[in-house]
Protein backbone atom coordinates (compact mmCIF):
# COMPACT_ATOMS: atom_id res chain seq x y z
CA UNK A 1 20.32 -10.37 3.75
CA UNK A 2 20.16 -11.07 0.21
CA UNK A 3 18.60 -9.01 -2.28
CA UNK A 4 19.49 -10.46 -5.17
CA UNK A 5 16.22 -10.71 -6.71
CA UNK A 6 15.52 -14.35 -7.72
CA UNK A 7 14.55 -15.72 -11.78
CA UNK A 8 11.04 -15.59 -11.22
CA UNK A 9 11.16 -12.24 -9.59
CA UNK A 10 13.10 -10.61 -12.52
CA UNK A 11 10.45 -12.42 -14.75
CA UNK A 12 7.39 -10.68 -13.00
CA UNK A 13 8.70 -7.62 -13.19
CA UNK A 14 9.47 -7.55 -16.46
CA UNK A 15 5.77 -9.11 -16.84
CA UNK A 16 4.32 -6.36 -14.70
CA UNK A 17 5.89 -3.67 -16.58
CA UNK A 18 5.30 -4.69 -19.48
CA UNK A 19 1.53 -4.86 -18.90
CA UNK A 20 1.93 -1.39 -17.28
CA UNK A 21 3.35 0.24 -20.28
CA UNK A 22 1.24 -1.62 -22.76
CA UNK A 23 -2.47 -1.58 -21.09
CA UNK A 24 -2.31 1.26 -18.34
CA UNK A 25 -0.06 3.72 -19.84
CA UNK A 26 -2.44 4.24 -23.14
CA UNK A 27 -5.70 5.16 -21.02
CA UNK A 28 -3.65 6.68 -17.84
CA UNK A 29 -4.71 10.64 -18.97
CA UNK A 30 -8.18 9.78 -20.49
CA UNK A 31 -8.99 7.85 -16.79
CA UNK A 32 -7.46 10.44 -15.34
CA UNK A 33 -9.32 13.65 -16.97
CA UNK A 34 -12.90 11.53 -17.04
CA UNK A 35 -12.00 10.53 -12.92
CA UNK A 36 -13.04 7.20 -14.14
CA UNK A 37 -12.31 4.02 -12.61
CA UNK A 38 -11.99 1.17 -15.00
CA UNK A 39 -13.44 -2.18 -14.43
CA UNK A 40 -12.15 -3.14 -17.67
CA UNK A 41 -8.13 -2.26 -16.70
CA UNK A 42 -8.63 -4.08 -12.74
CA UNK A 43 -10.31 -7.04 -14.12
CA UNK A 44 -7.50 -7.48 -16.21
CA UNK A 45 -5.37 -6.96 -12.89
CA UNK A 46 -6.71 -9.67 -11.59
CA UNK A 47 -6.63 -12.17 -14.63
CA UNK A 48 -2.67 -11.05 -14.20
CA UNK A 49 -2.89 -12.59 -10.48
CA UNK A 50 -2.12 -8.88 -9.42
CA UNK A 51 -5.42 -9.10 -7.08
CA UNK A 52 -4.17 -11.85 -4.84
CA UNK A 53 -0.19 -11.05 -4.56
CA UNK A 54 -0.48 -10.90 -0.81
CA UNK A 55 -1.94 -14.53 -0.69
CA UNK A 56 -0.14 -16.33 -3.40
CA UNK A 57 3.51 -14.00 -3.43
CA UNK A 58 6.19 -13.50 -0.85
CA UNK A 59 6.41 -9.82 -0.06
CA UNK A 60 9.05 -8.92 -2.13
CA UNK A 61 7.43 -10.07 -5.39
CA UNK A 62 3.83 -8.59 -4.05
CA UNK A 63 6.25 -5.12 -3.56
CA UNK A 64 7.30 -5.69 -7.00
CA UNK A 65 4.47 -5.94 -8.99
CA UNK A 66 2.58 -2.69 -7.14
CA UNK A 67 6.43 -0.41 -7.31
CA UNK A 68 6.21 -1.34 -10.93
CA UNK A 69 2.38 -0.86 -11.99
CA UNK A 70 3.36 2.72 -10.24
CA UNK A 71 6.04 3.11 -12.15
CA UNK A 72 3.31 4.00 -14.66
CA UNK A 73 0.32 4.60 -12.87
CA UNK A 74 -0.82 5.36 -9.37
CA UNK A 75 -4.30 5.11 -9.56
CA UNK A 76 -4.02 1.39 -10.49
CA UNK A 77 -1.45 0.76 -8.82
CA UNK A 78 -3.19 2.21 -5.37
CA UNK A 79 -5.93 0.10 -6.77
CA UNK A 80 -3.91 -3.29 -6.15
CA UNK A 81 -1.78 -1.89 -3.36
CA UNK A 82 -5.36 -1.32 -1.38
CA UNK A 83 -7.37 -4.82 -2.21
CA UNK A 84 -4.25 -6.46 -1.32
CA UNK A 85 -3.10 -4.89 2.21
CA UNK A 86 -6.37 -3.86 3.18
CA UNK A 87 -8.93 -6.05 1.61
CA UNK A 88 -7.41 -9.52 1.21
CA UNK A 89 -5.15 -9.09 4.17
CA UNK A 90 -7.08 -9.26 7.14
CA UNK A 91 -9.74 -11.61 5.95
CA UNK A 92 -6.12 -14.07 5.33
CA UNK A 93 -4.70 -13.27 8.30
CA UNK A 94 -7.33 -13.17 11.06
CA UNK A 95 -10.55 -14.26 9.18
CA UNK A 96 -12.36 -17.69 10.17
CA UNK A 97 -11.83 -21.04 7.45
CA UNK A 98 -15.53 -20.16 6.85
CA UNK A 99 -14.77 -16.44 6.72
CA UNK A 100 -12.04 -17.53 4.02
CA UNK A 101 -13.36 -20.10 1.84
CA UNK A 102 -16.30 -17.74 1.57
CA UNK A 103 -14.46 -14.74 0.76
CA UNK A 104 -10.71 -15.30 -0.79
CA UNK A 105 -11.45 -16.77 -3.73
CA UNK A 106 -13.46 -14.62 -5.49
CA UNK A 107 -11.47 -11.33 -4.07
CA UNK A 108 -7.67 -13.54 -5.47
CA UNK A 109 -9.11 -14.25 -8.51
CA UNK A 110 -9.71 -10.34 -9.45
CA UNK A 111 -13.77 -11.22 -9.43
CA UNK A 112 -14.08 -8.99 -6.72
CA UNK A 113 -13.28 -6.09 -5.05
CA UNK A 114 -12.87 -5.50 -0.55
CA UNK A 115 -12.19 -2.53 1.09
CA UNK A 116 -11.09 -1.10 4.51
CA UNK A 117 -13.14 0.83 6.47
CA UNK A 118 -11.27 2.71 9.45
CA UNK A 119 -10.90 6.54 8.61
CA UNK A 120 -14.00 9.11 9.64
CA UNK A 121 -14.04 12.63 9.42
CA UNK A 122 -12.99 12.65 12.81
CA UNK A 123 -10.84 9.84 13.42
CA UNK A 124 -7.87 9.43 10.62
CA UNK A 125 -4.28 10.02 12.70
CA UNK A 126 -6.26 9.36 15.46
CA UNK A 127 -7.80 5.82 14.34
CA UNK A 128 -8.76 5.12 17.51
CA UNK A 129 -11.30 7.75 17.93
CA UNK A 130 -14.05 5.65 15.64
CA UNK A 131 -17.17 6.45 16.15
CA UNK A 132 -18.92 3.68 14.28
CA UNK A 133 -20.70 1.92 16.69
CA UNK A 134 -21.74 -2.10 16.25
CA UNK A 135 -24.20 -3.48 18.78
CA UNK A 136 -24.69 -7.19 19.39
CA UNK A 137 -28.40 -8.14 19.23
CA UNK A 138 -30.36 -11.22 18.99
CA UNK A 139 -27.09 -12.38 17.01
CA UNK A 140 -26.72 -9.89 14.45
CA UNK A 141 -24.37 -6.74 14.89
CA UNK A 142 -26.36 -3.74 14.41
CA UNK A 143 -24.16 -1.02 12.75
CA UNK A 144 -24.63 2.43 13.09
CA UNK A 145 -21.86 5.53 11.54
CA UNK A 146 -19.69 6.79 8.78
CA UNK A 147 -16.30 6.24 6.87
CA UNK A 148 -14.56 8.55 4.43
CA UNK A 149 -11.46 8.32 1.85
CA UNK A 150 -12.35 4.53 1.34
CA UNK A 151 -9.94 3.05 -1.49
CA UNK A 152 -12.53 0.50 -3.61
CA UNK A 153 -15.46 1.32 -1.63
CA UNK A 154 -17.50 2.04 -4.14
CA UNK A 155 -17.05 0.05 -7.48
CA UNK A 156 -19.56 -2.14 -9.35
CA UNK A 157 -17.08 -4.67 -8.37
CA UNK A 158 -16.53 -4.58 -4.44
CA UNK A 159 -18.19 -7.30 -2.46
CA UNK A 160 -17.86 -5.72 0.99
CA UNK A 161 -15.91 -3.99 3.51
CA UNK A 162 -13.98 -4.90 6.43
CA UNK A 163 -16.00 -2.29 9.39
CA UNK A 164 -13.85 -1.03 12.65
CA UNK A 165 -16.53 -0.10 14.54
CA UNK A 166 -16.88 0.49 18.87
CA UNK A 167 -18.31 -2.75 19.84
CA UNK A 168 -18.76 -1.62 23.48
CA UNK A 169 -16.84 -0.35 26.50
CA UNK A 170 -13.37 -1.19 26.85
CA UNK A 171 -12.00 -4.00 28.98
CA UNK A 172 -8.44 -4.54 30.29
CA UNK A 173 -7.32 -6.67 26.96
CA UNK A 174 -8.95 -3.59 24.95
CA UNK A 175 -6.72 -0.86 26.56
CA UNK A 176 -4.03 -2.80 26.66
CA UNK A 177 -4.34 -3.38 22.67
CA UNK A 178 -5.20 -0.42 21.99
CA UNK A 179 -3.98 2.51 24.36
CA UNK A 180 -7.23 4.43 24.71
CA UNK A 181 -9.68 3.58 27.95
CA UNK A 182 -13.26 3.79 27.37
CA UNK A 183 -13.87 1.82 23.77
CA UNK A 184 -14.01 -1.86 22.59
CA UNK A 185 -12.81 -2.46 18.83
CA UNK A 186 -13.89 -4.90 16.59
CA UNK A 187 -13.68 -5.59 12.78
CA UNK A 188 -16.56 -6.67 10.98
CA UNK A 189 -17.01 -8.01 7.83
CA UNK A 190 -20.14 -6.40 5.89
CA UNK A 191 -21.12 -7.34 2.55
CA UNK A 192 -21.77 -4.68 -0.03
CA UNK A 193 -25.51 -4.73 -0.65
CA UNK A 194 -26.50 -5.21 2.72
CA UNK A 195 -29.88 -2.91 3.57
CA UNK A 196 -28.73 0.26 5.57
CA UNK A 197 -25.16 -0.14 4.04
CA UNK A 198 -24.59 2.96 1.40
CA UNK A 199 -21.71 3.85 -0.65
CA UNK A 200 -20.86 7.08 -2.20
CA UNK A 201 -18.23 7.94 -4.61
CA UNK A 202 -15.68 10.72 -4.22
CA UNK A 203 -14.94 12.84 -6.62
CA UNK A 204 -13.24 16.11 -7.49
CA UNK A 205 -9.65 14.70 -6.07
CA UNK A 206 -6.51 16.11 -6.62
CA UNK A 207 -4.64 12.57 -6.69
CA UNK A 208 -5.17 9.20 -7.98
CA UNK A 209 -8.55 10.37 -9.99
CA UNK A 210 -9.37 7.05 -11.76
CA UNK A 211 -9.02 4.97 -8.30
CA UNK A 212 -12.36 4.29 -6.75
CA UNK A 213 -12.86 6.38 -3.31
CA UNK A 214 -16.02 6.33 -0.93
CA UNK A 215 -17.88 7.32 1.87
CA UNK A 216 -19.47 4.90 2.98
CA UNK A 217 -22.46 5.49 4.96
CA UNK A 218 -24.36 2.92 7.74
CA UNK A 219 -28.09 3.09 9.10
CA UNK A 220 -29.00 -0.15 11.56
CA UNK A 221 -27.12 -2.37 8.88
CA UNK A 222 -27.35 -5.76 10.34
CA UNK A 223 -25.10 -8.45 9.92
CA UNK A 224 -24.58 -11.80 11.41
CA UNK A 225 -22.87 -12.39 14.78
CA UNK A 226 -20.23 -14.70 12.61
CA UNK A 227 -19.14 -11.68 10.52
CA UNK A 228 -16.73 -10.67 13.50
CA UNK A 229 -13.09 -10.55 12.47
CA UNK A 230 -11.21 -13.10 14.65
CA UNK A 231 -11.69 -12.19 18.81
CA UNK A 232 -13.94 -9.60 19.41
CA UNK A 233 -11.98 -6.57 20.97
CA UNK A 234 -8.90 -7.20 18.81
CA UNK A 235 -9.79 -4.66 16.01
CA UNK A 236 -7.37 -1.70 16.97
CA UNK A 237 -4.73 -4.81 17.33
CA UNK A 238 -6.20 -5.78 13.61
CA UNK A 239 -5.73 -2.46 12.50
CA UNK A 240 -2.19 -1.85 13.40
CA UNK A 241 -0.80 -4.95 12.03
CA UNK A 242 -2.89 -4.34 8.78
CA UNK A 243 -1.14 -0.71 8.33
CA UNK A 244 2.14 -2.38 8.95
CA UNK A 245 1.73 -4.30 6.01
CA UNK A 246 0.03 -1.97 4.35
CA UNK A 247 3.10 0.69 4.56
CA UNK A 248 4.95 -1.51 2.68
CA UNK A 249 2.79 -1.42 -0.47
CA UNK A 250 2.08 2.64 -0.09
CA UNK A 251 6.13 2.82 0.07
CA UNK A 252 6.69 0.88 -3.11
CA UNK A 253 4.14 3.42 -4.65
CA UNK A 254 6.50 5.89 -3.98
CA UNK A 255 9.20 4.38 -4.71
CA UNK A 256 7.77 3.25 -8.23
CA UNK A 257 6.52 6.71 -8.72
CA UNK A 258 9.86 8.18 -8.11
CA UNK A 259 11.16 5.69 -11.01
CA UNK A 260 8.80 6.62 -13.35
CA UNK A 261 9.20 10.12 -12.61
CA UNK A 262 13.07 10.13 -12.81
CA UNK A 263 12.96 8.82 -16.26
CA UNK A 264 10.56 10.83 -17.74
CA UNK A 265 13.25 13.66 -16.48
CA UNK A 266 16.18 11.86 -17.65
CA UNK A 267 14.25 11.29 -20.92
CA UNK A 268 13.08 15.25 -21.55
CA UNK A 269 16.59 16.64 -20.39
CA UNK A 270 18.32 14.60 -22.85
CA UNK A 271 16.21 15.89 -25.60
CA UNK A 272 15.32 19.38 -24.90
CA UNK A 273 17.93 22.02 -26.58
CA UNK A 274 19.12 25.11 -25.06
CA UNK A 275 21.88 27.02 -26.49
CA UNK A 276 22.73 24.05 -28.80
CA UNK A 277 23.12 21.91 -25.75
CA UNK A 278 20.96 19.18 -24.38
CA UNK A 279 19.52 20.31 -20.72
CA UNK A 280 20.83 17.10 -19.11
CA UNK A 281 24.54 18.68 -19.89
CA UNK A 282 24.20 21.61 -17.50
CA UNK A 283 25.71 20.64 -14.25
CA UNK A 284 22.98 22.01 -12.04
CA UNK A 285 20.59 19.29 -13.67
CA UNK A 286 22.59 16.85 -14.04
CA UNK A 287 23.28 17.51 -10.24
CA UNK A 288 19.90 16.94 -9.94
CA UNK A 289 19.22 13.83 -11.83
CA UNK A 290 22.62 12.50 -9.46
CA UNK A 291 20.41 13.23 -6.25
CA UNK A 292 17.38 11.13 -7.88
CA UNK A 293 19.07 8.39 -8.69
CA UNK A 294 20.64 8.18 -5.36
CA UNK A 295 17.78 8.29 -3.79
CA UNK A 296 16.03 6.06 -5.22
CA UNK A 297 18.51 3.17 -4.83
CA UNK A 298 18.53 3.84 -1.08
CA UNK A 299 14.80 3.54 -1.04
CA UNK A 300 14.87 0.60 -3.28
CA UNK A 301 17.37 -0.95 -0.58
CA UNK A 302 15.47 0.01 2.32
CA UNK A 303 11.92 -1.20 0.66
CA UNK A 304 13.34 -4.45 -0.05
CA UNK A 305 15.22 -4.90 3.45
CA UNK A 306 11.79 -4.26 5.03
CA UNK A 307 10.36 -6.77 2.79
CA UNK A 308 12.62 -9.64 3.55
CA UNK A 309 12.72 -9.26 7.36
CA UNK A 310 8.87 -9.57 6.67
CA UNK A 311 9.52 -12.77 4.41
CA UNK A 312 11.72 -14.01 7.27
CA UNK A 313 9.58 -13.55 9.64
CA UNK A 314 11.33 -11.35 11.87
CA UNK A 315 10.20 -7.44 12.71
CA UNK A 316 9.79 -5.49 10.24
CA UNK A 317 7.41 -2.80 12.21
CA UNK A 318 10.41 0.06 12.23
CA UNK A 319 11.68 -0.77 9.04
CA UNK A 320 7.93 -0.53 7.27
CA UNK A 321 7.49 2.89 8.74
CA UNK A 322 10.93 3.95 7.50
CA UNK A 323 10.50 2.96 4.30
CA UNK A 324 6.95 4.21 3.84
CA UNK A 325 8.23 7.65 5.13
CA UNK A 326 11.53 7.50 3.08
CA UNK A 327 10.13 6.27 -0.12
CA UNK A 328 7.07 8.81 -0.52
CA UNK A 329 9.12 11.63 0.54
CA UNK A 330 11.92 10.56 -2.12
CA UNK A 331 9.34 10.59 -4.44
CA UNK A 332 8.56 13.99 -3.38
CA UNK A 333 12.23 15.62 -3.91
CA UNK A 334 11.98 13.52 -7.50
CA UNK A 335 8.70 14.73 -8.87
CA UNK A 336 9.87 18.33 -7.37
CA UNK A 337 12.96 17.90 -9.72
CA UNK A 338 11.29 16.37 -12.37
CA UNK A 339 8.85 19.42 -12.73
CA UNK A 340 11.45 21.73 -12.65
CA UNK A 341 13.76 19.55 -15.16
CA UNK A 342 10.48 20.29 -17.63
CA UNK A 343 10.05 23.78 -17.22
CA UNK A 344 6.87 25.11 -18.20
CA UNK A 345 5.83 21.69 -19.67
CA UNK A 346 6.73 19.91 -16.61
CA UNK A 347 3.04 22.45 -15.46
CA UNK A 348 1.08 21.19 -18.23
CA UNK A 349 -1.46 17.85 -17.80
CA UNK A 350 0.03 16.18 -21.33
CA UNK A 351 3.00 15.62 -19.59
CA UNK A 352 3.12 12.63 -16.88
CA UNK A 353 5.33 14.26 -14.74
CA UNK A 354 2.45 16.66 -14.25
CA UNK A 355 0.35 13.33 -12.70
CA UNK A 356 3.58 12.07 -10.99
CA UNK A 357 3.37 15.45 -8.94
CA UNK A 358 -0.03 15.32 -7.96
CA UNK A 359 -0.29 11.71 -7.41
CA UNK A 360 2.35 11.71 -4.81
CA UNK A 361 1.06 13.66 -2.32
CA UNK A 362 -1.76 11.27 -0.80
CA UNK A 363 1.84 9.29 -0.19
CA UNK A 364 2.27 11.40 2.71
CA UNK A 365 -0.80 11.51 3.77
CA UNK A 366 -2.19 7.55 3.59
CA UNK A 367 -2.04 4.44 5.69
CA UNK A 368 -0.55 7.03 8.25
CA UNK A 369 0.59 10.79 7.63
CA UNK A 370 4.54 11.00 7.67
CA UNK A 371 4.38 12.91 11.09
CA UNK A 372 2.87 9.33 12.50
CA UNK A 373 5.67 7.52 10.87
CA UNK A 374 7.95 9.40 12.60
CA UNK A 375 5.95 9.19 15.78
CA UNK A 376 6.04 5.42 15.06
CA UNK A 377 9.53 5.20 14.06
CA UNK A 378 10.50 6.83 17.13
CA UNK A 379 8.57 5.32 19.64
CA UNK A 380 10.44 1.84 18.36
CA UNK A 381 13.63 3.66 19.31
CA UNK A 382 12.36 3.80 22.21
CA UNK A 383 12.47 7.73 22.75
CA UNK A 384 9.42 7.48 25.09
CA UNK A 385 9.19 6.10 28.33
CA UNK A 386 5.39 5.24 27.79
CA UNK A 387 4.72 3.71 24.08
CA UNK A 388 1.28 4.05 24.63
């Protein structure tokens, strides 16, 4: 394994943060304080080719761009991080050629927005406890349920949303895929727009305030029999692989977040006076600034080693659950430091370490909590006798 990162690589993320610190960083607070997502900023993601990393890039350079739009912002970041593992990715990956030409290029090109539907109020951990039910009639699936905490659900820009719904009872492929007797599920594609098919904006969020989150709501929407995302059945199997992935881009949020974090510390500590001295002098901070910087080489390493055995096309299942738990709870120790580096500024909104804290909690909490990591990492040590 190889890390070194290659020309082009160094290039975009230079390129990346440079656009980060130039176009996100100015309106960061504003977007933040209004909770206002910006078509503006993510149309501009997408003239960057940000929007279609996961088709175009190898996953190291998709990692790249999303650790370093973090670095400044999560909201946008998460913004990227979400279209690209969850929207783009299983229309690329399991989606029809008609499914593809139809969809991709609009959604690579930045023109448009997809989102994910899986969580409900009562099946997040649990994913497999959907209760969104699609029936097949007279060759149209009938759709009938709820979603919540929908990244880009809800924009003036989002074209549709990839459904799991229960698409009937379960067969022996369906337990088999999935673990749970008694449901089929499916994944179906349903353009935004579609009559029955509401979406409602979130608001009032502790984290990533400027991202766009839904609930998205559906009453006998009706779509055609071809919107089915590859073999009917396969959605839990869909689903799984899609969070793998997707781990990797919520772990290079943390692990961008912890950056950004750890130099706004270093930064303030170096400047701020006490007793004639800098704060970055005394040896319990500097202590602490040591245990940042530590850790987040060791995430960096273990991010990156996840994201070559992807590139390589080996398994990278274990090593996308360790890094998604390592790198958001790194960036929990940093921001934890970094607050406490600040002082009483580190409690006030003016200051981005303020964000940095809030913003990483939904790290723990997204694409799988870090108690399912650990129930994932472990069951690929094989600590159970039944993995299902």
């Amino acid at each position: 394994m190889d890390f070194q990162l290659t020309d082009e690589q160094e290039l975009l993320r230079k390129t990346v943060r440079e656009f980060a610190e130039k176009v996100l960083k100015p309106k960061r607070f504003e977007l933040d304080r209004k909770e206002e997502f910006s078509i503006e900023l993510t149309k501009k993601m997408g003239e960057m080719g940000f929007l279609g990393a996961v088709r175009d890039l190898c996953t190291l350079s998709y990692v790249i761009i999303i650790e370093e739009l973090a670095r400044v912002d999560a909201c946008h970041a998460a913004t990227v991080a979400a279209h690209n593992s969850l929207g783009v990715g299983p229309i690329l990956h399991f989606g029809s050629e008609v499914q593809k030409k139809k969809w991709l290029p609009d959604l690579c090109e930045g023109k448009k927005l997809w989102s994910f539907g899986l969580t409900e109020p009562d099946a997040g951990s649990d994913a497999g406890n959907s209760k969104t039910t699609a029936v097949l009639k007279d060759g149209e699936w009938v759709i009938n349920g709820s979603k919540i905490f929908i990244t880009n659900g809800a924009s003036s820009l989002t074209a549709g949303c990839t459904v799991q719904a229960v698409t009937g009872p379960s067969t022996s492929h369906c337990v088999a895929s999935s673990g749970r007797a008694g449901k089929e599920l499916s994944c179906i594609l349903v353009p935004q727009g579609t009559f029955g098919f509401t979406a409602k904006e979130m608001h009032h969020k502790m984290v990533w305030r400027s991202s766009n989150t839904a609930e998205l709501y559906f009453s006998n929407v009706k779509v055609p029999e071809e919107n089915l995302l590859g073999k009917r059945g396969d959605g839990f199997k869909q689903m799984l692989a899609t969070l793998d992935s997707g781990r990797l881009g919520i772990a290079a949020m943390g692990l961008g977040g912890a950056q950004g974090a750890f130099e706004e510390a270093l930064k303030y500590t170096k400047e701020r006076k006490i007793f004639g001295k800098s704060v970055s002098t005394f040896q319990a901070n500097a202590f602490k600034l040591a245990d940042c910087s530590t850790e987040i080489e060791a995430a960096r390493n273990l991010l990156y080693k996840a994201c070559w055995a992807k590139d390589n096309k080996k398994p990278f299942k274990l090593l996308a659950a360790q890094a998604k738990l390592y790198c958001s709870e790194v960036m929990y120790r940093v921001v934890n430091h970094a607050v406490q580096l600040h002082g009483g500024y580190g409690l006030m909104e003016e200051y981005p370490v303020a964000k940095f804290y809030r913003d990483q909690k939904l790290l723990e909490i997204g694409e799988g909590t870090s108690e399912v990591q650990r129930l994932v990492i472990s069951r690929e040590l094989g600590c159970y006798e039944d993995k299902n």
